[in-house]
N, C-alpha and C. Protein backbone atom coordinates (compact mmCIF):
# COMPACT_ATOMS: atom_id res chain seq x y z
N UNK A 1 147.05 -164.56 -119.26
CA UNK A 1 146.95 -164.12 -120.64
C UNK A 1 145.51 -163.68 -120.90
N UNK A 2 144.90 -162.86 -121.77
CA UNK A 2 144.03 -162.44 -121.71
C UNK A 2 143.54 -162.22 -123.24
N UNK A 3 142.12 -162.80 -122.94
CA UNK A 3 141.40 -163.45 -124.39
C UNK A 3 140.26 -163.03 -124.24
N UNK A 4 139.53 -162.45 -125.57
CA UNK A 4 138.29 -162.08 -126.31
C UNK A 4 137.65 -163.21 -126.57
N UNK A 5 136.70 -163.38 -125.85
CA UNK A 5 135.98 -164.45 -126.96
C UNK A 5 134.67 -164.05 -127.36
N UNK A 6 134.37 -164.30 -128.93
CA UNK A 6 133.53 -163.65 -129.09
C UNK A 6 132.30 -164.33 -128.82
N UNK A 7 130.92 -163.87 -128.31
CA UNK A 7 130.31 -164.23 -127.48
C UNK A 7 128.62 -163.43 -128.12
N UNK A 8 127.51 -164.50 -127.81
CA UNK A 8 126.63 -164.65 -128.28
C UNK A 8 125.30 -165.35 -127.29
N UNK A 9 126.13 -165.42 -126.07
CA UNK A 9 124.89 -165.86 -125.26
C UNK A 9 124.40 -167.14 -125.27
N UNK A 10 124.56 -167.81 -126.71
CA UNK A 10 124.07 -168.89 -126.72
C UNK A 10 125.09 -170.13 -126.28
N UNK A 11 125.14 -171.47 -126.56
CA UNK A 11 125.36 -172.52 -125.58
C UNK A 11 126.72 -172.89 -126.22
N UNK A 12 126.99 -172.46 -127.53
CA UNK A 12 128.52 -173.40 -128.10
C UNK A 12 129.58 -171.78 -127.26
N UNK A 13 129.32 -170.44 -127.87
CA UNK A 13 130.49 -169.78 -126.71
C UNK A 13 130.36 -169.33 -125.37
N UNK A 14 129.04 -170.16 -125.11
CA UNK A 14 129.02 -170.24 -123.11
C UNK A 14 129.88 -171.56 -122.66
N UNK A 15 129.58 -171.91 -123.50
CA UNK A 15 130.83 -173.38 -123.47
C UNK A 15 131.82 -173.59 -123.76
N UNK A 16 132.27 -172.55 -125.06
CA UNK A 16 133.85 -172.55 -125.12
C UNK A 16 134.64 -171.47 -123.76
N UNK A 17 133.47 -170.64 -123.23
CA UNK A 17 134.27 -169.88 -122.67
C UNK A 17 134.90 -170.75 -121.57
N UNK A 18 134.09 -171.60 -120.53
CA UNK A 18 134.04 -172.49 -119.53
C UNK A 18 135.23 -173.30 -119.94
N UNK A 19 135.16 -173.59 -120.77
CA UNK A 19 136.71 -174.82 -121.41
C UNK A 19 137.50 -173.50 -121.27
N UNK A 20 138.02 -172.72 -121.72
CA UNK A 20 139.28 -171.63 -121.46
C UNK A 20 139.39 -170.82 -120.62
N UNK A 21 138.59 -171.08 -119.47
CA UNK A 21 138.49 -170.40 -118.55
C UNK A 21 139.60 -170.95 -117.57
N UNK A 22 139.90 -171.94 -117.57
CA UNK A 22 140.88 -172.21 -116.61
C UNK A 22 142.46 -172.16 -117.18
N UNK A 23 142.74 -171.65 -118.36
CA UNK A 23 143.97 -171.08 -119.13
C UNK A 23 144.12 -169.25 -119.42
N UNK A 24 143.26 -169.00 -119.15
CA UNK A 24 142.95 -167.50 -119.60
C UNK A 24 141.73 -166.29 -118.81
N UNK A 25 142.69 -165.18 -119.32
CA UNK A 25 141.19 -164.24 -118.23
C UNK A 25 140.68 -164.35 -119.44
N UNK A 26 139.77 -164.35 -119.75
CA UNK A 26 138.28 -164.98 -120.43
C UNK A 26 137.46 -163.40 -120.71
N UNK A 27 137.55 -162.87 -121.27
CA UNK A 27 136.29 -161.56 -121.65
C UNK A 27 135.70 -161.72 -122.32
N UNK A 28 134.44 -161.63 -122.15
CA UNK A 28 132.96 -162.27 -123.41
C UNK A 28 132.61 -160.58 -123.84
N UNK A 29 133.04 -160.70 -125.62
CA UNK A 29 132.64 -159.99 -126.20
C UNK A 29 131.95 -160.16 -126.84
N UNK A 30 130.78 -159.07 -127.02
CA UNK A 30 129.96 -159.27 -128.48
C UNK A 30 130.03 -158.09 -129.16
N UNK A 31 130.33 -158.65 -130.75
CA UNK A 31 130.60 -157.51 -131.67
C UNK A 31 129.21 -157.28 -132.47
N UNK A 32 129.01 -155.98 -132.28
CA UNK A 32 127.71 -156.02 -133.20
C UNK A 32 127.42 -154.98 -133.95
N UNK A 33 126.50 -154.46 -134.82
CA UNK A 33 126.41 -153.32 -135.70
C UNK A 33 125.89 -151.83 -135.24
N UNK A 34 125.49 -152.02 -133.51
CA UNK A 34 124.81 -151.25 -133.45
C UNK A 34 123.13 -150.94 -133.80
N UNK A 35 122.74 -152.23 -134.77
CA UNK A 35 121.48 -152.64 -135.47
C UNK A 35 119.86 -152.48 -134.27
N UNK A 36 120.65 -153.46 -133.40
CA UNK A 36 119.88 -153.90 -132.66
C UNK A 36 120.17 -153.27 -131.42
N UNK A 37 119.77 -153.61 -130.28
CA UNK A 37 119.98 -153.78 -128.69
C UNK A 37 120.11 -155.44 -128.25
N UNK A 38 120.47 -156.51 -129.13
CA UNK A 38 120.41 -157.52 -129.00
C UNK A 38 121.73 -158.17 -128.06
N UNK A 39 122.66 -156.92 -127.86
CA UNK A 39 124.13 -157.49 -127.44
C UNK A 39 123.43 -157.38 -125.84
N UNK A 40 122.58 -156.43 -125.53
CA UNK A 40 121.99 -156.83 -123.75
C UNK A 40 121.69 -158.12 -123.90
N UNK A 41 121.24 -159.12 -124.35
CA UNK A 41 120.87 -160.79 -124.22
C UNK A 41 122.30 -161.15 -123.71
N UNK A 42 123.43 -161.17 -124.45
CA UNK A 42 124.25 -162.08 -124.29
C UNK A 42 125.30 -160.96 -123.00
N UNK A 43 124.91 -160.02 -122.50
CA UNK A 43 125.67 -159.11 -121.29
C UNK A 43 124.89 -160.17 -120.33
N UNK A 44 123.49 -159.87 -120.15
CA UNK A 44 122.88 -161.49 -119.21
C UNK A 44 123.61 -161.93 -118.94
N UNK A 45 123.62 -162.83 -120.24
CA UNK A 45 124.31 -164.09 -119.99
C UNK A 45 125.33 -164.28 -119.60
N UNK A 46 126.61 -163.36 -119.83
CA UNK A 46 127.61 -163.17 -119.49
C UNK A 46 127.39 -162.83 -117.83
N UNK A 47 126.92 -162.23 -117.35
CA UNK A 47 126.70 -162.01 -115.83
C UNK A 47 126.11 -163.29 -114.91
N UNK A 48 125.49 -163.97 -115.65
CA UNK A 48 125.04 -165.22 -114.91
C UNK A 48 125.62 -166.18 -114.91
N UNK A 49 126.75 -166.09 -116.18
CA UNK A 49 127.97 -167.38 -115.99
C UNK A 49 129.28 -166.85 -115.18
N UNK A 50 129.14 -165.60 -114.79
CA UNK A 50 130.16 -164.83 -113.71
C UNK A 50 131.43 -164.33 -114.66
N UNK A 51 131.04 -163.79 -115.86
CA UNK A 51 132.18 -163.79 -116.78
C UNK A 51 132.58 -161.77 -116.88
N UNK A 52 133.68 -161.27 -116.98
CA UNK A 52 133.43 -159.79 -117.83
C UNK A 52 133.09 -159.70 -118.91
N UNK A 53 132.39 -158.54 -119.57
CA UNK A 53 131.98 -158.66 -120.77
C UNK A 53 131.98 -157.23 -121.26
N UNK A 54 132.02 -157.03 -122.88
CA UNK A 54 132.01 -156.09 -123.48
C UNK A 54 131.78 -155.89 -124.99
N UNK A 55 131.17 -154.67 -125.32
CA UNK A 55 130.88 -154.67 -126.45
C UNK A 55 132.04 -153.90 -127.06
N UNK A 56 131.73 -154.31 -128.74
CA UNK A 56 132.43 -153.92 -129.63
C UNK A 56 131.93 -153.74 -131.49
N UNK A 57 132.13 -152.53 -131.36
CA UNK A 57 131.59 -152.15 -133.33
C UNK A 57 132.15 -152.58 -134.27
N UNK A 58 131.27 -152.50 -134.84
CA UNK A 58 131.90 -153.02 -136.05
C UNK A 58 131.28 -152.13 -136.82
N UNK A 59 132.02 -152.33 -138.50
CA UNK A 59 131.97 -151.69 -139.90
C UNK A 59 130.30 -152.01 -140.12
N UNK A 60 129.57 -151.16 -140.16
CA UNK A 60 128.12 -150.89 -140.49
C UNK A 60 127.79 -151.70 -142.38
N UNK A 61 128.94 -150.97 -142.79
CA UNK A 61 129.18 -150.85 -144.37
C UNK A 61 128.92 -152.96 -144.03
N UNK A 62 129.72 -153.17 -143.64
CA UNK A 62 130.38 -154.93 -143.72
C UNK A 62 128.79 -155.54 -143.70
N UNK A 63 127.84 -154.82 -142.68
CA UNK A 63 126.70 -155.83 -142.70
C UNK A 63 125.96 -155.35 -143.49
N UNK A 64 125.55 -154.23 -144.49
CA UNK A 64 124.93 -153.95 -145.55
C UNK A 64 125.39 -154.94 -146.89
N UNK A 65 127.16 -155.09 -147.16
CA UNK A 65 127.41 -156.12 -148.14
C UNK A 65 127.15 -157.41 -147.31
N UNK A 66 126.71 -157.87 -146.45
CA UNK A 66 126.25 -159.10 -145.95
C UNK A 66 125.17 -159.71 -146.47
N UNK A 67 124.22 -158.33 -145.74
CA UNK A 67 122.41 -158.46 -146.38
C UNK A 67 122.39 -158.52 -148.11
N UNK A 68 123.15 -157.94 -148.49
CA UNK A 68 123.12 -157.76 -149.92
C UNK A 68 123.79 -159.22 -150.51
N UNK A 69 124.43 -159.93 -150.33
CA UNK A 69 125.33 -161.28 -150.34
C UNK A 69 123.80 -162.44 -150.31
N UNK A 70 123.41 -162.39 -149.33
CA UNK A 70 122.25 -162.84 -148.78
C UNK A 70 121.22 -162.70 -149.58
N UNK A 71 120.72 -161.52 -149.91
CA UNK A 71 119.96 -161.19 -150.57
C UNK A 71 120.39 -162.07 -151.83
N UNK A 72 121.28 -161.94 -152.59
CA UNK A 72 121.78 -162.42 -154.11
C UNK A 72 121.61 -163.87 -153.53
N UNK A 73 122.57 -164.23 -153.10
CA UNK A 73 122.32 -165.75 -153.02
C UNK A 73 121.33 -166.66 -152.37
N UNK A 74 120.18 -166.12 -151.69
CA UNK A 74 119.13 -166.41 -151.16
C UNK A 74 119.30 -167.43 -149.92
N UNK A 75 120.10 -167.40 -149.73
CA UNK A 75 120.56 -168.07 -148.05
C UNK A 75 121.66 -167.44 -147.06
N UNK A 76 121.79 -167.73 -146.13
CA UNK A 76 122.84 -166.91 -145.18
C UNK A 76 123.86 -166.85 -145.25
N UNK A 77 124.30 -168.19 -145.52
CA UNK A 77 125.62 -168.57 -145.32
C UNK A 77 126.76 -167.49 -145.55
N UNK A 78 126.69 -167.05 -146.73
CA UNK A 78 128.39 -166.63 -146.95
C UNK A 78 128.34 -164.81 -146.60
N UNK A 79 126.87 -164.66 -146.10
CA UNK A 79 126.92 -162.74 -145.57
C UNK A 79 127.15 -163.18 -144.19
N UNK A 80 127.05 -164.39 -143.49
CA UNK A 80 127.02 -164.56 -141.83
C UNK A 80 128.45 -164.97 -141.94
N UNK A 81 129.20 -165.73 -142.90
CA UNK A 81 130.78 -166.03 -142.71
C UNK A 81 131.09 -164.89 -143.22
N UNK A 82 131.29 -164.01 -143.65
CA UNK A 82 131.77 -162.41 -144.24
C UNK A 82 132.02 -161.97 -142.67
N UNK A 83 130.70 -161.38 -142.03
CA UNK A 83 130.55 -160.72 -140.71
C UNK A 83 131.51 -161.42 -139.60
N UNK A 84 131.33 -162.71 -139.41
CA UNK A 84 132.40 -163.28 -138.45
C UNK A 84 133.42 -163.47 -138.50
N UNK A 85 134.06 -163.72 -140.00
CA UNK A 85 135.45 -163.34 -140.04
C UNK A 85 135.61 -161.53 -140.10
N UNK A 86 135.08 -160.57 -140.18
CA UNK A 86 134.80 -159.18 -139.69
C UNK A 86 135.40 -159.06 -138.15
N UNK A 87 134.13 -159.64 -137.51
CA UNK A 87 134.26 -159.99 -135.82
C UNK A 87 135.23 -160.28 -135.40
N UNK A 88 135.83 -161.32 -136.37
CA UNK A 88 137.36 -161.74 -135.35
C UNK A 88 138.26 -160.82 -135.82
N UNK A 89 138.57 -160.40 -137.16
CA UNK A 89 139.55 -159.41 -137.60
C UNK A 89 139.16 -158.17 -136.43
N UNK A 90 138.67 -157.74 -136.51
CA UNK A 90 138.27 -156.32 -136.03
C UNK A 90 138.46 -156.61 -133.75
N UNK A 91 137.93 -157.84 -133.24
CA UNK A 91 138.57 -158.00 -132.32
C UNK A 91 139.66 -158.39 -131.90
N UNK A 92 140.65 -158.71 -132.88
CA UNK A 92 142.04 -159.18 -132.84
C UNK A 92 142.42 -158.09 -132.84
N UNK A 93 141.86 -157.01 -133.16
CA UNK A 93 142.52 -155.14 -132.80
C UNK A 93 142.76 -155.24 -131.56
N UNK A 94 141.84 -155.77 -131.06
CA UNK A 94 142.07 -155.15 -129.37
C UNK A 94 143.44 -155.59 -128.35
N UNK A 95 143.81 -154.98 -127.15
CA UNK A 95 144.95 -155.61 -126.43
C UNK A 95 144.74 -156.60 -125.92
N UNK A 96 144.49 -157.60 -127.01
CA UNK A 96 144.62 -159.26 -126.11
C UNK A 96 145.69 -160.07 -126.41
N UNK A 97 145.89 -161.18 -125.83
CA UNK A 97 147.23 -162.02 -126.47
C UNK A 97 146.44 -163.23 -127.34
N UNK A 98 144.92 -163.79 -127.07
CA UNK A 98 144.40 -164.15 -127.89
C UNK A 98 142.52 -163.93 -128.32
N UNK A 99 142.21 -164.88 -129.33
CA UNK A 99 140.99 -164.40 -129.45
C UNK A 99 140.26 -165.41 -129.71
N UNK A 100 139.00 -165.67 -129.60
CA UNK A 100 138.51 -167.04 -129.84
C UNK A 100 136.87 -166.75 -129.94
N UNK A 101 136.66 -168.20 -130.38
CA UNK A 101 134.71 -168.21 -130.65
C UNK A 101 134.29 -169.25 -130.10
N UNK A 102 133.25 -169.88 -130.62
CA UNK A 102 132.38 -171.08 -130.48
C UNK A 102 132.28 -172.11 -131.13
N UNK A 103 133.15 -172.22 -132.72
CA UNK A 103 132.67 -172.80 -133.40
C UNK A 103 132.93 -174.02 -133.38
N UNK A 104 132.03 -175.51 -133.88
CA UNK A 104 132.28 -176.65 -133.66
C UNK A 104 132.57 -177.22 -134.62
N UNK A 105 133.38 -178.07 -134.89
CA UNK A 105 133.76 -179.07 -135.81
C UNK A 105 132.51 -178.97 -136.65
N UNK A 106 131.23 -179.65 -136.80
CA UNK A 106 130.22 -180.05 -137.46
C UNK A 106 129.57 -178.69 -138.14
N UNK A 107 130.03 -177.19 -137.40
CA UNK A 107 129.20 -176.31 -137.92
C UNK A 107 129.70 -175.66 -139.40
N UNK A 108 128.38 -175.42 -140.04
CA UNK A 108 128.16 -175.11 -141.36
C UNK A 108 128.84 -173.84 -141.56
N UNK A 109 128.32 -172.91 -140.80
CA UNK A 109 128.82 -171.19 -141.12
C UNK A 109 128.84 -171.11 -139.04
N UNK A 110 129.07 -170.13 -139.06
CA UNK A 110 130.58 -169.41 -139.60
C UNK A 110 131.86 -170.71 -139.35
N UNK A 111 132.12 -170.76 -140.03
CA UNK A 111 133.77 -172.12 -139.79
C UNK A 111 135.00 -171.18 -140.46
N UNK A 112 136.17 -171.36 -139.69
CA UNK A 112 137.05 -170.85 -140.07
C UNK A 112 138.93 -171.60 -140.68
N UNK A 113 138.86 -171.34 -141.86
CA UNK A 113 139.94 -171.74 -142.78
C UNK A 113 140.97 -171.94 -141.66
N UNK A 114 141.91 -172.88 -141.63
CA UNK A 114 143.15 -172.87 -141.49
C UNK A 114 143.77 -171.52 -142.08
N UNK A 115 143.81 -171.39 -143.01
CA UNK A 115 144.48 -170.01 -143.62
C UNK A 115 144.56 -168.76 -142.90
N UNK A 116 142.80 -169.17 -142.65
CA UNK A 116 142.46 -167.74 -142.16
C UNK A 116 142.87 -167.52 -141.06
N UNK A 117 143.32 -168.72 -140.00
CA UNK A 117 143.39 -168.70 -138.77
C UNK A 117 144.33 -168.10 -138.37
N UNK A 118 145.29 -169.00 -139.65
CA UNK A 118 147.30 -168.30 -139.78
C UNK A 118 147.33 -166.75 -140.11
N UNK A 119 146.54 -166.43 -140.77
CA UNK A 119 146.49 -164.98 -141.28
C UNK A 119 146.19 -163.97 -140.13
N UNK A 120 145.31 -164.45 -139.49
CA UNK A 120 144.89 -163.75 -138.12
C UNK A 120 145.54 -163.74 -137.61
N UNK A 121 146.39 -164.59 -136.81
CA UNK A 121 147.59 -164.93 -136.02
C UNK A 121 148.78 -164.13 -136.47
N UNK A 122 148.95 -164.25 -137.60
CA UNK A 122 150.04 -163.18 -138.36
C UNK A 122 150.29 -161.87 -137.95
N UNK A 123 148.99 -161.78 -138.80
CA UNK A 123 149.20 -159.63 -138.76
C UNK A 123 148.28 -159.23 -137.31
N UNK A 124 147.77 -160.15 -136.83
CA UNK A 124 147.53 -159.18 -135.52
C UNK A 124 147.99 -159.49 -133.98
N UNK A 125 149.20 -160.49 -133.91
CA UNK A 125 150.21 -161.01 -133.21
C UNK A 125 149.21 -161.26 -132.10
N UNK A 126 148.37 -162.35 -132.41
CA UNK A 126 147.17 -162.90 -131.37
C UNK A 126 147.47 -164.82 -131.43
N UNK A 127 146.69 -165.09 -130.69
CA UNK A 127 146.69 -166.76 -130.92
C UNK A 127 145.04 -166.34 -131.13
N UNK A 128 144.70 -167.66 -132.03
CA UNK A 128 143.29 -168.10 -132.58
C UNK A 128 143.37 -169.15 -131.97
N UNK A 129 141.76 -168.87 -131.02
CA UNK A 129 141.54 -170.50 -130.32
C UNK A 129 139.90 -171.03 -130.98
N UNK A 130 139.56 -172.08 -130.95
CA UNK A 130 138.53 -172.39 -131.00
C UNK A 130 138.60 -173.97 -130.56
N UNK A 131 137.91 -173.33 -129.15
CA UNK A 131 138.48 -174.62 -128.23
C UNK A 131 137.46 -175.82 -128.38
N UNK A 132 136.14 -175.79 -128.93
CA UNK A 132 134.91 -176.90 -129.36
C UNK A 132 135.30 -177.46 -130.91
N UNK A 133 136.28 -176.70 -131.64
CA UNK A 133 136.59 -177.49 -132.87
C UNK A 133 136.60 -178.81 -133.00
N UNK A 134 137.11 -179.74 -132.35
CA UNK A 134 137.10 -180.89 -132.19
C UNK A 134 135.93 -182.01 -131.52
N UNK A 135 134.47 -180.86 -131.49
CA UNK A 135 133.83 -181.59 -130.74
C UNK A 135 132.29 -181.28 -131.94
N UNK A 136 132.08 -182.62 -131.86
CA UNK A 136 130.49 -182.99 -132.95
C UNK A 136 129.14 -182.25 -131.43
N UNK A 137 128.41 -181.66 -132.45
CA UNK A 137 127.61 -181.89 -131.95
C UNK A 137 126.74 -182.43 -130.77
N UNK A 138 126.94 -183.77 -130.93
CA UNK A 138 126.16 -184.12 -129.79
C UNK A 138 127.14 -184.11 -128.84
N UNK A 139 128.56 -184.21 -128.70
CA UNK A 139 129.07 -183.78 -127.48
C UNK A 139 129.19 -183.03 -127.30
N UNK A 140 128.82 -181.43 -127.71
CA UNK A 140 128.62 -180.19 -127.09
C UNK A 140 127.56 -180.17 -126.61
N UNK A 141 126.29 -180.69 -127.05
CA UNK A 141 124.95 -181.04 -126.81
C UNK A 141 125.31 -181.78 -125.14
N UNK A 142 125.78 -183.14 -125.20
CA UNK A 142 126.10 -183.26 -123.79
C UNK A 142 126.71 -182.32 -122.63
N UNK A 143 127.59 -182.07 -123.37
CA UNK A 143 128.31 -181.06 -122.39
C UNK A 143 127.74 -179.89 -121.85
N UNK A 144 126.69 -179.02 -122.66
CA UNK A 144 126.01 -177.88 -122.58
C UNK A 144 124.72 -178.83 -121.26
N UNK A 145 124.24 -179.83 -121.54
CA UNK A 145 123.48 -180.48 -120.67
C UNK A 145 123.34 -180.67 -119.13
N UNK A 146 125.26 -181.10 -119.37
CA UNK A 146 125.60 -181.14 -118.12
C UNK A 146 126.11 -179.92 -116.89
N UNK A 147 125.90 -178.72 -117.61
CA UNK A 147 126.83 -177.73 -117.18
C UNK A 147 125.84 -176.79 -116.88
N UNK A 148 125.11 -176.16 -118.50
CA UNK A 148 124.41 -175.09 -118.40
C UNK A 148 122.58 -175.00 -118.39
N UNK A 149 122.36 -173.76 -117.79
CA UNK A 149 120.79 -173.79 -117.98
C UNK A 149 120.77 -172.95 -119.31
N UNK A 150 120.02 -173.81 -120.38
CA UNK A 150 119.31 -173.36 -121.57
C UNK A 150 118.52 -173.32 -122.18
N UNK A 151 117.82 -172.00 -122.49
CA UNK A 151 116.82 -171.78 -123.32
C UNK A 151 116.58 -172.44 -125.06
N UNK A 152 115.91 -172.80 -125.02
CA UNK A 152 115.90 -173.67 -127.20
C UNK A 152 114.55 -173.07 -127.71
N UNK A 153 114.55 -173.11 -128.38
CA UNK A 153 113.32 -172.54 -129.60
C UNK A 153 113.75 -171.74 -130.93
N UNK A 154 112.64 -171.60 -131.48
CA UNK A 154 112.56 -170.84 -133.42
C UNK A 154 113.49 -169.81 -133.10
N UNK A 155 114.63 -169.57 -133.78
CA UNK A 155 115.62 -167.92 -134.07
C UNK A 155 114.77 -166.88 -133.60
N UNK A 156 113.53 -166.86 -134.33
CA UNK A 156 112.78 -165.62 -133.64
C UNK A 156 112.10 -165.15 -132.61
N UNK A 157 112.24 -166.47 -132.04
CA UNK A 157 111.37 -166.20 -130.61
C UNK A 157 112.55 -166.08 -129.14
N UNK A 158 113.86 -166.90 -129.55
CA UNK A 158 114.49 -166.65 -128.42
C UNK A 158 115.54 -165.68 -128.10
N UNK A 159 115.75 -164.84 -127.20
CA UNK A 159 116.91 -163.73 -127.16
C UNK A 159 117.98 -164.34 -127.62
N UNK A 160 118.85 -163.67 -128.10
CA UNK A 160 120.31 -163.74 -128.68
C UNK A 160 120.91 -162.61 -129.05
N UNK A 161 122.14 -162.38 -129.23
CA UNK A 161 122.80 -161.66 -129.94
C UNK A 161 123.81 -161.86 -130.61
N UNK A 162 123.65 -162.96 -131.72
CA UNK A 162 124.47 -163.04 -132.60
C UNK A 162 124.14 -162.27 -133.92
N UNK A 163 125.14 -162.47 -134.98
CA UNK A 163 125.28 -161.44 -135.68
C UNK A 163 123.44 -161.41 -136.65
N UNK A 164 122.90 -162.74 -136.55
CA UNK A 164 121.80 -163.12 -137.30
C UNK A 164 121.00 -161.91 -137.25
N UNK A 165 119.89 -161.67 -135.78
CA UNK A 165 119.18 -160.73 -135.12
C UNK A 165 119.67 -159.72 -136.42
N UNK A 166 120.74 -159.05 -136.00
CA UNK A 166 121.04 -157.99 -136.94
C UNK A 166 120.87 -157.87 -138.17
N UNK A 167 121.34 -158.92 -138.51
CA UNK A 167 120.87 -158.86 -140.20
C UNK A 167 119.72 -158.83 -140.98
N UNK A 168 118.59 -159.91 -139.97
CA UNK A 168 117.41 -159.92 -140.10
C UNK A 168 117.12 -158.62 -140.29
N UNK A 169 117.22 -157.52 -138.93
CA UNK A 169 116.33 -156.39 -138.79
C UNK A 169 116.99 -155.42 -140.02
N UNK A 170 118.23 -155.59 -140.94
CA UNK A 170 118.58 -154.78 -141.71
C UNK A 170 118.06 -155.36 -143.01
N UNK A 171 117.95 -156.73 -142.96
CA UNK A 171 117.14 -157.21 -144.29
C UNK A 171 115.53 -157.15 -144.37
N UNK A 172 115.14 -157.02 -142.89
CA UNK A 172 113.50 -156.54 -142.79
C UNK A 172 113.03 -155.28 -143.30
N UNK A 173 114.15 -154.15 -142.97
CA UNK A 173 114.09 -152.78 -143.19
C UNK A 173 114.24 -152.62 -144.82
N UNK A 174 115.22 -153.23 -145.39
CA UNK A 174 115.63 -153.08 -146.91
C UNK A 174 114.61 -153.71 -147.57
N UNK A 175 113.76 -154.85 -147.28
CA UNK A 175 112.75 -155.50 -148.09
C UNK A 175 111.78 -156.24 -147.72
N UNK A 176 111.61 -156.04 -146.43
CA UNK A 176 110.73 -156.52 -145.72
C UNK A 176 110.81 -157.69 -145.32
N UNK A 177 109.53 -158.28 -144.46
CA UNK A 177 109.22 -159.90 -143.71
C UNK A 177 109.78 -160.86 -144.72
N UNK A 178 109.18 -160.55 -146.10
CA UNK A 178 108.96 -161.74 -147.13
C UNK A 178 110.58 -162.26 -147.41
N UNK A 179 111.40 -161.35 -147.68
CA UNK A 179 112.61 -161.32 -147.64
C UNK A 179 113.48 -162.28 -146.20
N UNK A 180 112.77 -161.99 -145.52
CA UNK A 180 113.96 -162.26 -144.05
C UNK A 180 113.52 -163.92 -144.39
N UNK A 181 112.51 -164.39 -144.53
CA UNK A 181 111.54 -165.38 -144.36
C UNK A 181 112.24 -166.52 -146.13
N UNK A 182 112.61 -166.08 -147.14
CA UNK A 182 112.83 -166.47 -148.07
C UNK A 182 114.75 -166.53 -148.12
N UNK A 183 115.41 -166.39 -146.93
CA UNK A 183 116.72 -165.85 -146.75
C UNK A 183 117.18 -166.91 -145.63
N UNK A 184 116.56 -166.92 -144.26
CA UNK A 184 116.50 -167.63 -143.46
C UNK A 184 115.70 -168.88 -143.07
N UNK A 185 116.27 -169.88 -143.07
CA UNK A 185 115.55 -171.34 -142.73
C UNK A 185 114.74 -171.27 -141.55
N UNK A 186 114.03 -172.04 -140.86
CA UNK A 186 113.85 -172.04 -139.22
C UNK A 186 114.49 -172.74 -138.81
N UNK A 187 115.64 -172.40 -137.94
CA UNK A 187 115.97 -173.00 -137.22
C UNK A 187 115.91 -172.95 -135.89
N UNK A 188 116.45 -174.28 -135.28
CA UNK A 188 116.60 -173.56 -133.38
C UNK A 188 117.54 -172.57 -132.96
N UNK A 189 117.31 -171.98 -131.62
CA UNK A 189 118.32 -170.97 -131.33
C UNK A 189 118.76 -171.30 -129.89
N UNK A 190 119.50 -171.10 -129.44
CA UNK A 190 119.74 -171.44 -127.86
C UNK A 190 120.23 -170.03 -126.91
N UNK A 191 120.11 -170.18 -126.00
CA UNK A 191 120.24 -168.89 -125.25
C UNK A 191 120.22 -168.96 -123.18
N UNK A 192 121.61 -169.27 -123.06
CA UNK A 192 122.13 -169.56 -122.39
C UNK A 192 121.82 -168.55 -120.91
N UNK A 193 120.86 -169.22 -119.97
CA UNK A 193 120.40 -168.53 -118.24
C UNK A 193 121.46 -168.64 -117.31
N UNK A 194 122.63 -169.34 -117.50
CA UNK A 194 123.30 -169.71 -116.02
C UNK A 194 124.08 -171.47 -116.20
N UNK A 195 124.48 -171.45 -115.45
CA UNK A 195 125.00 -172.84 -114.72
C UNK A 195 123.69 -173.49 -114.51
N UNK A 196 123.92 -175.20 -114.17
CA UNK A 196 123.52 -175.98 -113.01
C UNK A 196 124.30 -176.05 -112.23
């Protein structure tokens, strides 16, 4: 059976892929705006965990009402859950039988509704997996430990290509540093080299 997962280089969908890898051909996609060149980080990565991989566009328009979401409400959250439920709608287009991410039980954004999951599943005759749902934190934290080589540091200093990168450089362009900086917290970022 053959599954999209959407893919980011970093350590929760280098890890979901590894868990569904032994149920599914496994294709690490990253969907992105075209914004950046940030989707080469997570092609890497995808080559060093021995995975196929591919990119995929998305609605330009979707991450302008993102930045603008962002902008109004002065934090990420609900322009970065907009874009990823985007990501999965828009890769549930493709000829797969399912589609899947990274996300973990404990995470804040992007998390996805039951509803939404059924809705997806519905109209685009896919299965929705999200095979770390059931796992906190620190046991993905273990698990990523035991498995993978990873990079950690500030969002801005380490490669990635999740949808963030992008938004940043479209909220840098629309209003500058002060903006990206009053929008986004610091947080860590992870960015996944390979196996142990």
């Amino acid at each position: 059976m053959d599954l999209a997962l959407c893919y980011s280089g970093g350590k929760d969908s280098s890890l979901a892929a590894l868990v569904l890898d032994r149920f599914y051909d496994v294709t690490l996609v990253t969907a992105h705006f075209g914004v950046t060149d940030d989707h080469e980080h997570a092609r890497r990565a995808a080559e060093a965990l021995g995975f196929p991989f591919e990119t995929h566009d998305l609605d330009r328009e979707v991450a302008r009402e993102a930045v603008d979401r962002m902008r109004a409400d002065g934090f990420p959250r609900n322009g970065i859950q907009r874009v990823h439920e985007h990501a999965l709608e828009s890769v549930a287009g493709r000829d797969v039988d399912a589609v899947a991410d990274g996300t973990r039980r404990d995470d804040r954004v992007p998390s996805i509704s039951r509803a939404f999951a059924q809705s997806l599943e519905d109209r685009h005759g896919v299965d929705y997996i999200s095979p770390l749902s059931g796992f906190g934190r620190g046991a993905v934290d273990r698990l990523v430990d035991a498995t993978l080589d990873v990079e950690s540091g500030p969002s801005e200093e380490v490669p990635k290509a999740d949808y963030e990168g992008e938004l940043r450089a479209l909220l840098r362009e629309e209003a500058g540093d002060s903006a990206v900086a009053e929008v986004f917290p610091d947080h860590e970022q992870t960015y996944v080299r390979g196996t142990r």
